[in-house]
N, C-alpha and C. Protein backbone atom coordinates (compact mmCIF):
# COMPACT_ATOMS: atom_id res chain seq x y z
N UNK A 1 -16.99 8.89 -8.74
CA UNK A 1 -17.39 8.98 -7.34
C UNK A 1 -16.22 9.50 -6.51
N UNK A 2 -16.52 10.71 -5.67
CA UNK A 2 -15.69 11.38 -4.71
C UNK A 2 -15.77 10.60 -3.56
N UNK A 3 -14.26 9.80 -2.75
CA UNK A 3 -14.84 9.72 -1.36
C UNK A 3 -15.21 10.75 -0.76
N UNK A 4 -16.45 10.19 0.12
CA UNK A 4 -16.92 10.92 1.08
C UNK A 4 -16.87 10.44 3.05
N UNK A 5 -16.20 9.27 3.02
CA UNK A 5 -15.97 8.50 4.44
C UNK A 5 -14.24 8.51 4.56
N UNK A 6 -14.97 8.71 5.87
CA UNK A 6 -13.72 8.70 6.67
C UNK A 6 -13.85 7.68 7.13
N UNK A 7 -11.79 7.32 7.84
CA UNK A 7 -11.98 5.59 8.34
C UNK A 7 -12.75 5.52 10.02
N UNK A 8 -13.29 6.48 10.50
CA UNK A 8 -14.03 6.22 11.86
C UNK A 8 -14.80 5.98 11.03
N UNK A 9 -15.45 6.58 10.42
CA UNK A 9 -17.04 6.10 9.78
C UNK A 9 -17.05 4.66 9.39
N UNK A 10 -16.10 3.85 8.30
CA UNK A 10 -16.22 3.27 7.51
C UNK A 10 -15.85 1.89 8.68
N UNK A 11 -15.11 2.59 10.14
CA UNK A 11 -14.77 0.83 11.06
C UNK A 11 -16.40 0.96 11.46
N UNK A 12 -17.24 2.22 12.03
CA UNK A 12 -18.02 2.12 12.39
C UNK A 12 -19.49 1.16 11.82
N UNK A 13 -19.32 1.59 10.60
CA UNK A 13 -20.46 0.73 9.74
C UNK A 13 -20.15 -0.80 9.77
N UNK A 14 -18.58 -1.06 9.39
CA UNK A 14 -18.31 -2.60 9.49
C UNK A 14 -18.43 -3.05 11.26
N UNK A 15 -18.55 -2.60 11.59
CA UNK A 15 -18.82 -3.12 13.28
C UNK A 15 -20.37 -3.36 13.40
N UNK A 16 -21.01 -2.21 12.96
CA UNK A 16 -22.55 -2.48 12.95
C UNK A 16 -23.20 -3.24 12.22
N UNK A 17 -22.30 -4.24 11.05
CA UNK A 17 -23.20 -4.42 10.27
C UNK A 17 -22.13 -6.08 10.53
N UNK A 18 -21.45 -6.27 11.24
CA UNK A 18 -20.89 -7.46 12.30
C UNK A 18 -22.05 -7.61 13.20
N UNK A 19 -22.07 -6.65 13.92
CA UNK A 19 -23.14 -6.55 15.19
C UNK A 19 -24.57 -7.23 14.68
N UNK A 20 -25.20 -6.58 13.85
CA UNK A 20 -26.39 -6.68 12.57
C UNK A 20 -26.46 -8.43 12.17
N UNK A 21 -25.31 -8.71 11.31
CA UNK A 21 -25.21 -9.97 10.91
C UNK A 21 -25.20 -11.26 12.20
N UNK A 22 -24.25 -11.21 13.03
CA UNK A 22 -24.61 -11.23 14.30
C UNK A 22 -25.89 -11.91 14.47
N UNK A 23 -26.37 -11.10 15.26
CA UNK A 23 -28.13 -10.81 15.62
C UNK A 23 -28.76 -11.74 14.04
N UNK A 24 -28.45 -11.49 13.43
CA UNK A 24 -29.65 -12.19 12.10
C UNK A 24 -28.93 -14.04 12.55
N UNK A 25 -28.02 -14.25 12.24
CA UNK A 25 -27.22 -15.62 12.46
C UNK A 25 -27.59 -16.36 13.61
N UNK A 26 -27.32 -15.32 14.52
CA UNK A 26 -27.70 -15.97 15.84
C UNK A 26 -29.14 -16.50 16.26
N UNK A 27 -30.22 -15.68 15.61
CA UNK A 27 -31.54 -15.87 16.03
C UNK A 27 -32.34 -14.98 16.62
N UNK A 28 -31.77 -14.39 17.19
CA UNK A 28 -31.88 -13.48 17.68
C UNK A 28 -32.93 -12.66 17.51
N UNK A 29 -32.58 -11.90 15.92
CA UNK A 29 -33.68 -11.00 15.22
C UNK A 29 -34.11 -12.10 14.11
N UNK A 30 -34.96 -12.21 13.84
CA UNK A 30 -36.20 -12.95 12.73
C UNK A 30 -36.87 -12.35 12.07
N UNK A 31 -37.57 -13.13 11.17
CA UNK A 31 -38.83 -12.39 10.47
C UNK A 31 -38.32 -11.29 9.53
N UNK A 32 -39.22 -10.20 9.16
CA UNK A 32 -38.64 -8.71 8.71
C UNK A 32 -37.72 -7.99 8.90
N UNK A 33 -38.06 -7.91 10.40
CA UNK A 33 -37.19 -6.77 10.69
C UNK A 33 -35.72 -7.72 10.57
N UNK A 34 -35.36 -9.11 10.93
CA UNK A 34 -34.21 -9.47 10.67
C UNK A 34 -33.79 -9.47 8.85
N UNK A 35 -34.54 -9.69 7.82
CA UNK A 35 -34.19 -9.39 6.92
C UNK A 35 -34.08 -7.76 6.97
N UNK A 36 -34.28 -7.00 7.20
CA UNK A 36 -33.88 -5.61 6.45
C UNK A 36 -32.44 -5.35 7.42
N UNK A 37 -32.48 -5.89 8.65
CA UNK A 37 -31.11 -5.63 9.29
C UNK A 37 -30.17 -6.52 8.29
N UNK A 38 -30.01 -7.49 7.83
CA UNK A 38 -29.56 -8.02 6.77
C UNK A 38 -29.09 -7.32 5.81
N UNK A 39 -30.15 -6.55 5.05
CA UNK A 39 -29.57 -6.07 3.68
C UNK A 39 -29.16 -4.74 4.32
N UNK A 40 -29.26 -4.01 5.46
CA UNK A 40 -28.55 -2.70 5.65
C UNK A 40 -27.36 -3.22 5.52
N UNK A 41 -27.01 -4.65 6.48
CA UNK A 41 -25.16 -4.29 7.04
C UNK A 41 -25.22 -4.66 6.11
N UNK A 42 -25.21 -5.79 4.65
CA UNK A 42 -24.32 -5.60 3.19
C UNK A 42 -24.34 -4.16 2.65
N UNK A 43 -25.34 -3.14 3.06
CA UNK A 43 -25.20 -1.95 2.46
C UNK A 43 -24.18 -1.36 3.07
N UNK A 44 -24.07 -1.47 4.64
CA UNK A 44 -22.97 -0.90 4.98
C UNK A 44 -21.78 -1.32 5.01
N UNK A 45 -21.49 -2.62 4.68
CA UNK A 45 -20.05 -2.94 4.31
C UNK A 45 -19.59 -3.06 2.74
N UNK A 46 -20.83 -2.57 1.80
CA UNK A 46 -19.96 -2.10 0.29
C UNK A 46 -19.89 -0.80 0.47
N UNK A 47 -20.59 0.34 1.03
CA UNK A 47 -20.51 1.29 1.04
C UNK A 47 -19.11 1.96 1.93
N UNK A 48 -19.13 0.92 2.98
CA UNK A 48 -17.84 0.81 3.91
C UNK A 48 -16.28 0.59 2.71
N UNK A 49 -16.54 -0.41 1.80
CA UNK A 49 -15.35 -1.09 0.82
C UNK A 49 -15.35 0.40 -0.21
N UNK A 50 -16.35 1.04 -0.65
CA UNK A 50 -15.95 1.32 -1.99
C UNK A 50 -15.56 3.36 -1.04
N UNK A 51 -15.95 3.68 0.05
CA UNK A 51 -15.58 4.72 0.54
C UNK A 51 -16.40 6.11 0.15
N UNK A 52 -17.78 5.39 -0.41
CA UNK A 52 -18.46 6.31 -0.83
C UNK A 52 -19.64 5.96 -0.03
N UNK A 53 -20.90 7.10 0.35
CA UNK A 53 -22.31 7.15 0.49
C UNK A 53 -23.16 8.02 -0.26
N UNK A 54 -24.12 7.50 -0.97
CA UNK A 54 -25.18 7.95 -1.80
C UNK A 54 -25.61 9.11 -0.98
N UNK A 55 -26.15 8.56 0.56
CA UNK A 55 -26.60 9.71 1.21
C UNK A 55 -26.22 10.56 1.57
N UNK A 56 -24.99 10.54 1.80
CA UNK A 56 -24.06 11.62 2.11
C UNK A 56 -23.93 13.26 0.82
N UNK A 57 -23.55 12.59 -0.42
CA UNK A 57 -24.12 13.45 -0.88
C UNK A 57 -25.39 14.03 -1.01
N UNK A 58 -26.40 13.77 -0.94
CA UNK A 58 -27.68 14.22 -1.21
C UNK A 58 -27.49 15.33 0.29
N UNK A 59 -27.19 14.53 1.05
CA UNK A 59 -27.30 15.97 2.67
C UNK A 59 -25.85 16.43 2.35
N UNK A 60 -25.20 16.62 1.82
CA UNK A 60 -23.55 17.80 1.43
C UNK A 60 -22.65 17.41 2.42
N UNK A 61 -22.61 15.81 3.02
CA UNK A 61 -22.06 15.37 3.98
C UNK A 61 -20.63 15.34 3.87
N UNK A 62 -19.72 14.93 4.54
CA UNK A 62 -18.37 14.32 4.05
C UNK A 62 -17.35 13.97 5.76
N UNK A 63 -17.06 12.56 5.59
CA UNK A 63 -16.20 12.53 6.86
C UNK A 63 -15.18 12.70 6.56
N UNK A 64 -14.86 12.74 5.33
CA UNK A 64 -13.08 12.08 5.30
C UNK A 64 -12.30 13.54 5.81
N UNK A 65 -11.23 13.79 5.91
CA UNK A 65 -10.41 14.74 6.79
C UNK A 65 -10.21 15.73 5.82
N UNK A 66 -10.38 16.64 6.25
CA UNK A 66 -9.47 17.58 5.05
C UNK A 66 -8.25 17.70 4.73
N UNK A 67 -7.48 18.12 3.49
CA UNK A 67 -6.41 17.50 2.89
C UNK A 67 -5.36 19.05 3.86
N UNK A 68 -4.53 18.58 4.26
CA UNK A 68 -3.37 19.52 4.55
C UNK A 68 -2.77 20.72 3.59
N UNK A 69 -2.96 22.17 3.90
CA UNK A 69 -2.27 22.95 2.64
C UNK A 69 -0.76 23.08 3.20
N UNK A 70 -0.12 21.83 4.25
CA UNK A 70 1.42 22.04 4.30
C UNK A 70 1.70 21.16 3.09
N UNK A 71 3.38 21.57 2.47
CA UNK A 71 3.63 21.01 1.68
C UNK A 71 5.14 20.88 1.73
């Protein structure tokens, strides 16, 4: 696996999926829709840990920066 995240991306997902967990804990969101907000933010905080997205490749995505040709 190639990373494909960059670290804006990767604070961004762990914030949303704080925000997400959040909202499920609190009460907030219930029922369904609070379970699937559930299993997104664990999706987005392994996907956040390991620096890769499935989806990203499938759309030819990539945040991470491009590498410098100074040397």
């Amino acid at each position: 696996m190639q990373k494909n995240m960059g670290n804006t991306d990767k604070a961004i997902r762990i914030l949303g999926a704080v925000v997400m967990a959040a909202l499920y804990f609190t009460g907030m969101v219930t029922g369904v829709v609070g379970i699937i907000m559930l299993v997104v933010a664990v999706v987005f905080v392994l996907t956040s840990l390991v620096s890769f997205c499935p989806l990203y490749t499938l759309f030819g995505v990539s945040t991470c920066p491009k590498p410098s040709k100074n040397k």
